[in-house]
PDB file of N, CA and C in Angstrom:
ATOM      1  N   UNK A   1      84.466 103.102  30.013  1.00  0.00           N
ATOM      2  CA  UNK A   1      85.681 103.762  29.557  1.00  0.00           C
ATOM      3  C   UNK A   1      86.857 102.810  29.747  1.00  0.00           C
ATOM      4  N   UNK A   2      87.818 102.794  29.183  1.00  0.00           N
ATOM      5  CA  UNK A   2      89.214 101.588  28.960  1.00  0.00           C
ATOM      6  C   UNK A   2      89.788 102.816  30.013  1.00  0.00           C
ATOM      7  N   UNK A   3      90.538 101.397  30.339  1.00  0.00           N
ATOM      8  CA  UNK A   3      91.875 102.331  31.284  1.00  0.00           C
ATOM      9  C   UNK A   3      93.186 102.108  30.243  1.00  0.00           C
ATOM     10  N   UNK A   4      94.086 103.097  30.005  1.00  0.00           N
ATOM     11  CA  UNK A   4      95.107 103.372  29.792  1.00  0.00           C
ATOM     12  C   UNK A   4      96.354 103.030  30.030  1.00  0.00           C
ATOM     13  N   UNK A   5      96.958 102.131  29.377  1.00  0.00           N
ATOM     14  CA  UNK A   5      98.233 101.400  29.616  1.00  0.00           C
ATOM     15  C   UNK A   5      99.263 102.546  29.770  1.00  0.00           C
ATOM     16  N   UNK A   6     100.328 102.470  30.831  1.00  0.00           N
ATOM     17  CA  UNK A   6     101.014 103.063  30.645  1.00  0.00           C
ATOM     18  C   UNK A   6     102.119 102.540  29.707  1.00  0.00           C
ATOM     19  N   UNK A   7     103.228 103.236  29.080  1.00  0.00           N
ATOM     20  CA  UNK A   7     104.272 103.488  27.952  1.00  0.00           C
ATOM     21  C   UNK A   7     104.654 101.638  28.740  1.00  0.00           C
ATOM     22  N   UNK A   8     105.475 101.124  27.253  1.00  0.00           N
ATOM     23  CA  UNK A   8     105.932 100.021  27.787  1.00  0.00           C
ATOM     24  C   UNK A   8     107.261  99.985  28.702  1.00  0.00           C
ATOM     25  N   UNK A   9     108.093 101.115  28.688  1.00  0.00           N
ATOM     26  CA  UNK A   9     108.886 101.243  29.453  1.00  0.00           C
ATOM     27  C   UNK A   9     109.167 101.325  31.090  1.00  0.00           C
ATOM     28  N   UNK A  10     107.653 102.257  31.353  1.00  0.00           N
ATOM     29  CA  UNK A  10     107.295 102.723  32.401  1.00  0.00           C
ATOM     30  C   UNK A  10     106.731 101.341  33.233  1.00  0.00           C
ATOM     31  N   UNK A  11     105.925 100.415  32.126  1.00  0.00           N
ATOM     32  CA  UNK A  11     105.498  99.288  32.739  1.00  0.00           C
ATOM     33  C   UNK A  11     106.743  98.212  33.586  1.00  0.00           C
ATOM     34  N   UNK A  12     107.602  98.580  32.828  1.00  0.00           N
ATOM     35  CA  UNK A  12     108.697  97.536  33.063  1.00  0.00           C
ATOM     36  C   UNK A  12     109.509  98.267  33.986  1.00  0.00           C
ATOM     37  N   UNK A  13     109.480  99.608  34.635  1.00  0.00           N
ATOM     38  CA  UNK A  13     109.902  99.716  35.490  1.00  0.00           C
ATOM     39  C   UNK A  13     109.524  99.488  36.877  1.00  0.00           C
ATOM     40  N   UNK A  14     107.703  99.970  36.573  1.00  0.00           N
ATOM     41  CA  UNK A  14     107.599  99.472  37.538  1.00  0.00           C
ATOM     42  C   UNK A  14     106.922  98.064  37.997  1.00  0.00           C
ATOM     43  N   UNK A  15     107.718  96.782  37.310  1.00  0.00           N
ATOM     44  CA  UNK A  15     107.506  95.431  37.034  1.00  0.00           C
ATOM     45  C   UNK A  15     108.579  95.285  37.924  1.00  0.00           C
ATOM     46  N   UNK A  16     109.846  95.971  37.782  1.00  0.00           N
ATOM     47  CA  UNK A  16     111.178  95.537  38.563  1.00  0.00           C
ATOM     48  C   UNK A  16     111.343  96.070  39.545  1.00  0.00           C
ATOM     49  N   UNK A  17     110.494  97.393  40.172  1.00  0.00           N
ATOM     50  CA  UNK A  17     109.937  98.017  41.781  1.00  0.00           C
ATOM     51  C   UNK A  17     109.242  96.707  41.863  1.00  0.00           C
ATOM     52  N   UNK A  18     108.456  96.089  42.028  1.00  0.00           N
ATOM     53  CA  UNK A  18     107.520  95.016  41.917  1.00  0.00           C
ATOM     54  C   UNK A  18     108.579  93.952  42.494  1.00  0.00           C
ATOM     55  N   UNK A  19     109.215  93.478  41.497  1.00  0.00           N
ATOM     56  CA  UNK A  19     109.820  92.088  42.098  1.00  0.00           C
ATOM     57  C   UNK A  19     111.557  92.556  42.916  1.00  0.00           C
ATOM     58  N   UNK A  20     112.113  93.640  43.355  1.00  0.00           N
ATOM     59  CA  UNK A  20     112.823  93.723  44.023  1.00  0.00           C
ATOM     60  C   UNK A  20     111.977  93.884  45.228  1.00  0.00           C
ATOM     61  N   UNK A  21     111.006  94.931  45.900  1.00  0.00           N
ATOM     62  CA  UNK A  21     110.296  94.644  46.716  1.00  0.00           C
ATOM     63  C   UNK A  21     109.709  93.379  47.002  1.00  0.00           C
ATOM     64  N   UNK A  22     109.679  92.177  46.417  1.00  0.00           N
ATOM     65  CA  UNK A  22     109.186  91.178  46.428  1.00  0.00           C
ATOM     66  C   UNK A  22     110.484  90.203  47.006  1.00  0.00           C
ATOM     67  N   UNK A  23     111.269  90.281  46.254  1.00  0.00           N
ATOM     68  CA  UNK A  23     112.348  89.585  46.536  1.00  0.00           C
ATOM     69  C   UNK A  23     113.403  90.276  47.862  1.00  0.00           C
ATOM     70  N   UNK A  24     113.202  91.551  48.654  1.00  0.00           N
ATOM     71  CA  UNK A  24     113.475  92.340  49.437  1.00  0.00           C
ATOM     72  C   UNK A  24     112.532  91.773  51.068  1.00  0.00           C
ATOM     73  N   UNK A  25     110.849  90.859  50.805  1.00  0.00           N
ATOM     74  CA  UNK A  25     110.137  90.561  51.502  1.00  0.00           C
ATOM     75  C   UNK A  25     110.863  88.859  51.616  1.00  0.00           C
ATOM     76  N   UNK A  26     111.301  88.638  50.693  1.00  0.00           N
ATOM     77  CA  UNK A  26     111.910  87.106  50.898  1.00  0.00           C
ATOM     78  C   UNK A  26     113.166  86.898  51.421  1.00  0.00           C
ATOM     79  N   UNK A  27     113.922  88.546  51.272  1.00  0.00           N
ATOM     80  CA  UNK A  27     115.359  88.108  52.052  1.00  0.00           C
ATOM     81  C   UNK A  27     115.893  87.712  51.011  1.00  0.00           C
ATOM     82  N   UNK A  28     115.541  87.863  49.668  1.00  0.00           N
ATOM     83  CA  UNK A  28     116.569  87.072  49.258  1.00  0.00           C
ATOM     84  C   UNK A  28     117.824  88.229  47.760  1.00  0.00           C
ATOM     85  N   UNK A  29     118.594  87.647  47.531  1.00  0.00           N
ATOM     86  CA  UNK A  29     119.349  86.387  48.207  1.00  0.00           C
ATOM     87  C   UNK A  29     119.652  87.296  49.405  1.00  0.00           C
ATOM     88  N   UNK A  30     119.607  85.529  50.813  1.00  0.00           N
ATOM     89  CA  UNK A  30     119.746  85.834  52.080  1.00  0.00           C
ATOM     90  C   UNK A  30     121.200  86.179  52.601  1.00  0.00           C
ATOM     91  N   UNK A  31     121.113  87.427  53.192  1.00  0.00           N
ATOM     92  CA  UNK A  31     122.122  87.880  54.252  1.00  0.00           C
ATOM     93  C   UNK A  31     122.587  86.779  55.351  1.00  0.00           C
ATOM     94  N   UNK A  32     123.966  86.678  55.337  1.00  0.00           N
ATOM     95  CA  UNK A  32     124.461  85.861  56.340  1.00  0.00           C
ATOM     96  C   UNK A  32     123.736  86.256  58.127  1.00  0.00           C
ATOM     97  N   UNK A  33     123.471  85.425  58.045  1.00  0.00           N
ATOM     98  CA  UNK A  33     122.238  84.982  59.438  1.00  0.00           C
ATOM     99  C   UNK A  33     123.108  84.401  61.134  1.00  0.00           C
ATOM    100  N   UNK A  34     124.530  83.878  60.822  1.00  0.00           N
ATOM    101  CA  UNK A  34     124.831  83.678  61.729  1.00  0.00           C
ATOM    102  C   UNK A  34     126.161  85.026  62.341  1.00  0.00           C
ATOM    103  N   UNK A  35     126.136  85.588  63.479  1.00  0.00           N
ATOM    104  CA  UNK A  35     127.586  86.623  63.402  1.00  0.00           C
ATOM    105  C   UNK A  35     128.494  85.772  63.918  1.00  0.00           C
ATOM    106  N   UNK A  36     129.776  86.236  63.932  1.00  0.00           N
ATOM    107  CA  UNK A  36     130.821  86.102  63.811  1.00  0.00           C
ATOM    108  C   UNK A  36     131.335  85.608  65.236  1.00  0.00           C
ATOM    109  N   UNK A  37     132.141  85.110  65.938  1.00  0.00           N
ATOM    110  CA  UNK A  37     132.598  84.924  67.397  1.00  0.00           C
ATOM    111  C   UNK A  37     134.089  84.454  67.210  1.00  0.00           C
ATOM    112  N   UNK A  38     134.702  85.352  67.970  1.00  0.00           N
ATOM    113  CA  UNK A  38     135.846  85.845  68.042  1.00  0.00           C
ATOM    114  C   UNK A  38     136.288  84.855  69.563  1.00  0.00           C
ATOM    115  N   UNK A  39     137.650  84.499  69.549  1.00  0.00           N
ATOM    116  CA  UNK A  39     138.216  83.596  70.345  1.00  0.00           C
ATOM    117  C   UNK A  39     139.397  84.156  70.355  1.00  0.00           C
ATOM    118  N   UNK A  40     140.710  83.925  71.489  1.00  0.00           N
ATOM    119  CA  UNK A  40     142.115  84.361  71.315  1.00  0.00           C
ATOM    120  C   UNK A  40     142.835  83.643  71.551  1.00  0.00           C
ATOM    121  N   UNK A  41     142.438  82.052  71.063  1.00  0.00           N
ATOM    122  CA  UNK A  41     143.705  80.629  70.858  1.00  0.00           C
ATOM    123  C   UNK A  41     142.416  80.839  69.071  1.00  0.00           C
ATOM    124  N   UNK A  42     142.397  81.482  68.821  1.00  0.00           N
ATOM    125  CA  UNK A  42     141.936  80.593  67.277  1.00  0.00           C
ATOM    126  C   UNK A  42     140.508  81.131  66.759  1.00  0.00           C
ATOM    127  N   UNK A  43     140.255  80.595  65.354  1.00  0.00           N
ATOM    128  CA  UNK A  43     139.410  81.279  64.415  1.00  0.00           C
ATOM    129  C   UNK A  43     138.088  80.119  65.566  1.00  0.00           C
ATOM    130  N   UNK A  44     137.472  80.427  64.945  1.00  0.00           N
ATOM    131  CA  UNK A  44     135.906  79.885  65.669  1.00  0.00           C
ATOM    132  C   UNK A  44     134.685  79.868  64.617  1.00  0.00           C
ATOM    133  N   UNK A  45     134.591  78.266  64.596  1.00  0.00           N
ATOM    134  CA  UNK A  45     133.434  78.042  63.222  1.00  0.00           C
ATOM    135  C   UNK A  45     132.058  78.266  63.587  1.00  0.00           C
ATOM    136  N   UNK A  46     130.951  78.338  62.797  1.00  0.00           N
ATOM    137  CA  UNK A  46     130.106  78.468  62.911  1.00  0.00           C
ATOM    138  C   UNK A  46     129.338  76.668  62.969  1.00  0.00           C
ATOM    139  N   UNK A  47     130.176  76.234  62.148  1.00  0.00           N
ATOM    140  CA  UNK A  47     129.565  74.824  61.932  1.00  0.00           C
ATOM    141  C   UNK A  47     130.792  73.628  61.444  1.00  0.00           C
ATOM    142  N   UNK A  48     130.752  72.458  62.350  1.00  0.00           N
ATOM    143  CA  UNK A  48     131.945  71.763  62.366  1.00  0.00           C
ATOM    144  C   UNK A  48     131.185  70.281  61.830  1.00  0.00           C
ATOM    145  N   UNK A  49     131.288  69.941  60.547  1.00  0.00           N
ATOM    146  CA  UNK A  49     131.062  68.470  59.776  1.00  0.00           C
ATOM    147  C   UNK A  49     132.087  67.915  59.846  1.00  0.00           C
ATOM    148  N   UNK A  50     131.594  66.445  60.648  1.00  0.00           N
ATOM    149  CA  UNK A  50     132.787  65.672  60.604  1.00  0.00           C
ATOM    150  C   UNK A  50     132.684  64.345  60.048  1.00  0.00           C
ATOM    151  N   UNK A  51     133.012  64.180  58.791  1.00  0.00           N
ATOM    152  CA  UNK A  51     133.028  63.473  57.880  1.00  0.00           C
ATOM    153  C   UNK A  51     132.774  63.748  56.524  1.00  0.00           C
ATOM    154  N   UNK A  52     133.581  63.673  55.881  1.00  0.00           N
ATOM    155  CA  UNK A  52     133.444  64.552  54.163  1.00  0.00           C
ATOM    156  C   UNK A  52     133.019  63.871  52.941  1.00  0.00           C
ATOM    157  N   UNK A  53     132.433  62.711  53.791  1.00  0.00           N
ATOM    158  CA  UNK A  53     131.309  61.576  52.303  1.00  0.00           C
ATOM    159  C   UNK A  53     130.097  62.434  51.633  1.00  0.00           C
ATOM    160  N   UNK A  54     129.540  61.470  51.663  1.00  0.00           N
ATOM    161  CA  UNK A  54     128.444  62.489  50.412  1.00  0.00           C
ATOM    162  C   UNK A  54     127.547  62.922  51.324  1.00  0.00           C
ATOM    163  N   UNK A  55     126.823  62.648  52.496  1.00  0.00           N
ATOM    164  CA  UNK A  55     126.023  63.143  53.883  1.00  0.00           C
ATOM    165  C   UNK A  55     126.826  64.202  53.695  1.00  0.00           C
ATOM    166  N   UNK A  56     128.109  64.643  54.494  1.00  0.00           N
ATOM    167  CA  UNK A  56     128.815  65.692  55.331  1.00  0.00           C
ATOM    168  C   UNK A  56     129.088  66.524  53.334  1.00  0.00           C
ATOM    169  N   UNK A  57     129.063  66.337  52.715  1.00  0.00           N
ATOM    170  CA  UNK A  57     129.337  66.969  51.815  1.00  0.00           C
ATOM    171  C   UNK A  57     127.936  67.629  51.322  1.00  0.00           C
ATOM    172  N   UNK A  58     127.179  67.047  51.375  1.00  0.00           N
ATOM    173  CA  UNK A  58     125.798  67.494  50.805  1.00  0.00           C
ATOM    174  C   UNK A  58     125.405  68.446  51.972  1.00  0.00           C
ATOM    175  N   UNK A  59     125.621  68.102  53.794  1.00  0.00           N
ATOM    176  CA  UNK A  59     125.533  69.125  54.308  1.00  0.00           C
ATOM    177  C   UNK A  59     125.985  70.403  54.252  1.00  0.00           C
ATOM    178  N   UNK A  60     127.212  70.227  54.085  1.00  0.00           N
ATOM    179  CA  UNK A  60     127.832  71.634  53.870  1.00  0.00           C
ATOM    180  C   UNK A  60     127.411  72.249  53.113  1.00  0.00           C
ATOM    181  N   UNK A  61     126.776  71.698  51.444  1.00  0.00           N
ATOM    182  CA  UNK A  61     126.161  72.132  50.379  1.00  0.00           C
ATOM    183  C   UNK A  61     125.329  73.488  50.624  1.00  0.00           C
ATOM    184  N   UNK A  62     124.204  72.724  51.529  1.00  0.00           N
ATOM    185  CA  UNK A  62     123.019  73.413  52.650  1.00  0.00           C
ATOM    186  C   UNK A  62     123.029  73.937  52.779  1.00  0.00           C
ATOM    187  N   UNK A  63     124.206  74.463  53.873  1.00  0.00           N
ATOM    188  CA  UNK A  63     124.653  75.315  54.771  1.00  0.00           C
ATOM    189  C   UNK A  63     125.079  76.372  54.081  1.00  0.00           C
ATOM    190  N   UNK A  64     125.962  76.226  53.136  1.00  0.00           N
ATOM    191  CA  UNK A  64     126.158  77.344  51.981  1.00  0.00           C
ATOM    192  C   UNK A  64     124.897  78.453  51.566  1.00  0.00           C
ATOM    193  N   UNK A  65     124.345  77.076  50.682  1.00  0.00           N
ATOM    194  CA  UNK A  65     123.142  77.872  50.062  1.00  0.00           C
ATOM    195  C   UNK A  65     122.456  78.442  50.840  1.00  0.00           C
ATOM    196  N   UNK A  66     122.415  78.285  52.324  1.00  0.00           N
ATOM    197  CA  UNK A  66     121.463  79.412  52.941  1.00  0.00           C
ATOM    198  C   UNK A  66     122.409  80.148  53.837  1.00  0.00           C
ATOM    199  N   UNK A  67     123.564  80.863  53.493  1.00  0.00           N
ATOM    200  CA  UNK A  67     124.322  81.704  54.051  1.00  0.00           C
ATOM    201  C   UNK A  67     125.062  81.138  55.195  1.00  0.00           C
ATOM    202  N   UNK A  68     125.423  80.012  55.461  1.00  0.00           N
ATOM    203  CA  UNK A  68     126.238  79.551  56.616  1.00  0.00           C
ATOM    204  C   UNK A  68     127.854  79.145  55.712  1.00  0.00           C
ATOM    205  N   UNK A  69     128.466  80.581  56.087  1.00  0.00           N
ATOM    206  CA  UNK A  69     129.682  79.753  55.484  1.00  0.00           C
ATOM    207  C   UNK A  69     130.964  79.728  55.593  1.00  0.00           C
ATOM    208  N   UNK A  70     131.056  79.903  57.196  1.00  0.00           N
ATOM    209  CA  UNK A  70     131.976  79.662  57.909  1.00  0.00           C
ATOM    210  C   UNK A  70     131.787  78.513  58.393  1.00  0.00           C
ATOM    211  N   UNK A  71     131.924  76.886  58.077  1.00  0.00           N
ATOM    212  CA  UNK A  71     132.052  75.744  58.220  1.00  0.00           C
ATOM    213  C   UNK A  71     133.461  75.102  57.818  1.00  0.00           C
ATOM    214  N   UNK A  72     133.568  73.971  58.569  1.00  0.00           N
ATOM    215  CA  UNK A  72     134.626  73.273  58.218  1.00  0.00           C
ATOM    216  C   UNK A  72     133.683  71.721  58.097  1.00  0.00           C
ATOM    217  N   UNK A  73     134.530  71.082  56.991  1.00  0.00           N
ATOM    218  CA  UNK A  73     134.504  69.560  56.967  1.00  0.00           C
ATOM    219  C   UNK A  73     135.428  69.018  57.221  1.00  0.00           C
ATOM    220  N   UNK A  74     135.544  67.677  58.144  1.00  0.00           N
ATOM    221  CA  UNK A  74     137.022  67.131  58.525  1.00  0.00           C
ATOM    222  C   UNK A  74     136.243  65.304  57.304  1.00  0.00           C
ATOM    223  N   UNK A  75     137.937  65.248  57.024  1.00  0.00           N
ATOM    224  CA  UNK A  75     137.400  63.918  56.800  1.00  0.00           C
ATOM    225  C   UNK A  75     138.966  63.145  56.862  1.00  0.00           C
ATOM    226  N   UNK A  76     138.666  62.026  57.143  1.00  0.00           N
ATOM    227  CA  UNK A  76     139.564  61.130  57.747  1.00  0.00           C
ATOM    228  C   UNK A  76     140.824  60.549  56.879  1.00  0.00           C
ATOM    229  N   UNK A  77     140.702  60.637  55.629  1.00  0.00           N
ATOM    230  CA  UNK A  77     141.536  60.394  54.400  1.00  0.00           C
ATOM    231  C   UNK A  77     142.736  61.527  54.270  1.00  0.00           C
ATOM    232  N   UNK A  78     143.753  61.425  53.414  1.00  0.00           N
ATOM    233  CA  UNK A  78     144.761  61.960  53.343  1.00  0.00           C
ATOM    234  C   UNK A  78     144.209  63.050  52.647  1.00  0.00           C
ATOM    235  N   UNK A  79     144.954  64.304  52.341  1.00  0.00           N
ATOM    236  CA  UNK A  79     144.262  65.539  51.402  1.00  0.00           C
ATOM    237  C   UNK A  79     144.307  64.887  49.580  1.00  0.00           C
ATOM    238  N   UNK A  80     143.423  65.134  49.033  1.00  0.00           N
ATOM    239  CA  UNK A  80     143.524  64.656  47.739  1.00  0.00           C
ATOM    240  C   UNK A  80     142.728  63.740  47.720  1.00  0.00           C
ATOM    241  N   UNK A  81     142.573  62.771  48.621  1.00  0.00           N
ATOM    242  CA  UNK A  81     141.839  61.227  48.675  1.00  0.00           C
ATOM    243  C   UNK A  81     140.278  61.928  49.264  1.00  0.00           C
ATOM    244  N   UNK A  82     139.864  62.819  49.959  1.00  0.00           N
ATOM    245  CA  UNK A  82     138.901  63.204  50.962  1.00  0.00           C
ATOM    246  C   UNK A  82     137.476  63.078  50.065  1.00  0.00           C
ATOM    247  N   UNK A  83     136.453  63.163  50.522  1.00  0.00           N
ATOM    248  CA  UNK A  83     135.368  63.150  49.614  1.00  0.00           C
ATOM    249  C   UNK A  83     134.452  62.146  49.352  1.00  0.00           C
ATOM    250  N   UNK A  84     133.359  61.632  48.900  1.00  0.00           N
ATOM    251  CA  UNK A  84     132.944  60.359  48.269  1.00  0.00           C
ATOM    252  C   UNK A  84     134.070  60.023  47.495  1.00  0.00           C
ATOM    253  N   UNK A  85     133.755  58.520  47.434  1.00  0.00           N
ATOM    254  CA  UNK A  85     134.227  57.930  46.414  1.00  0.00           C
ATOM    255  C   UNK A  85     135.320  57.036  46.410  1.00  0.00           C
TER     256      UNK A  85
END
């Protein structure tokens, strides 16, 4: 005996139960992972790059894309000049 497709609609709903549960097992996209810390002379980073070339720039990149994004980059150049290059 054939088994019975369900309606194409029904398939596609539950195609997208499917990959939100899927993507719900991956975390993704990921929830900020680091909390917050509170100080009373000042804000308080999570992550301090010091140097804003293409290393300290590509780090920060990183750090972004996986939810870190309370960082600072310092870099040694005037504002405008900072950066590779």
């Amino acid at each position: 005996m054939d088994q019975i497709s369900p309606p194409k609609s029904e398939a596609l709903t539950e195609l997208a139960a499917r990959v939100r549960h899927d993507l719900a097992c991956l975390d993704y996209p990921a929830r900020p992972w680091v909390r917050p810390h509170r100080h009373p002379e000042g804000h308080v980073y999570d992550v301090l790059i010091v140097g804003g070339g293409q290393s300290g720039l590509a780090a920060a990149f990183g750090l972004v894309r996986e939810k870190v994004e309370n960082i600072l980059v310092l870099d040694e150049n005037p504002e405008g000049q900072e950066g590779p290059g």
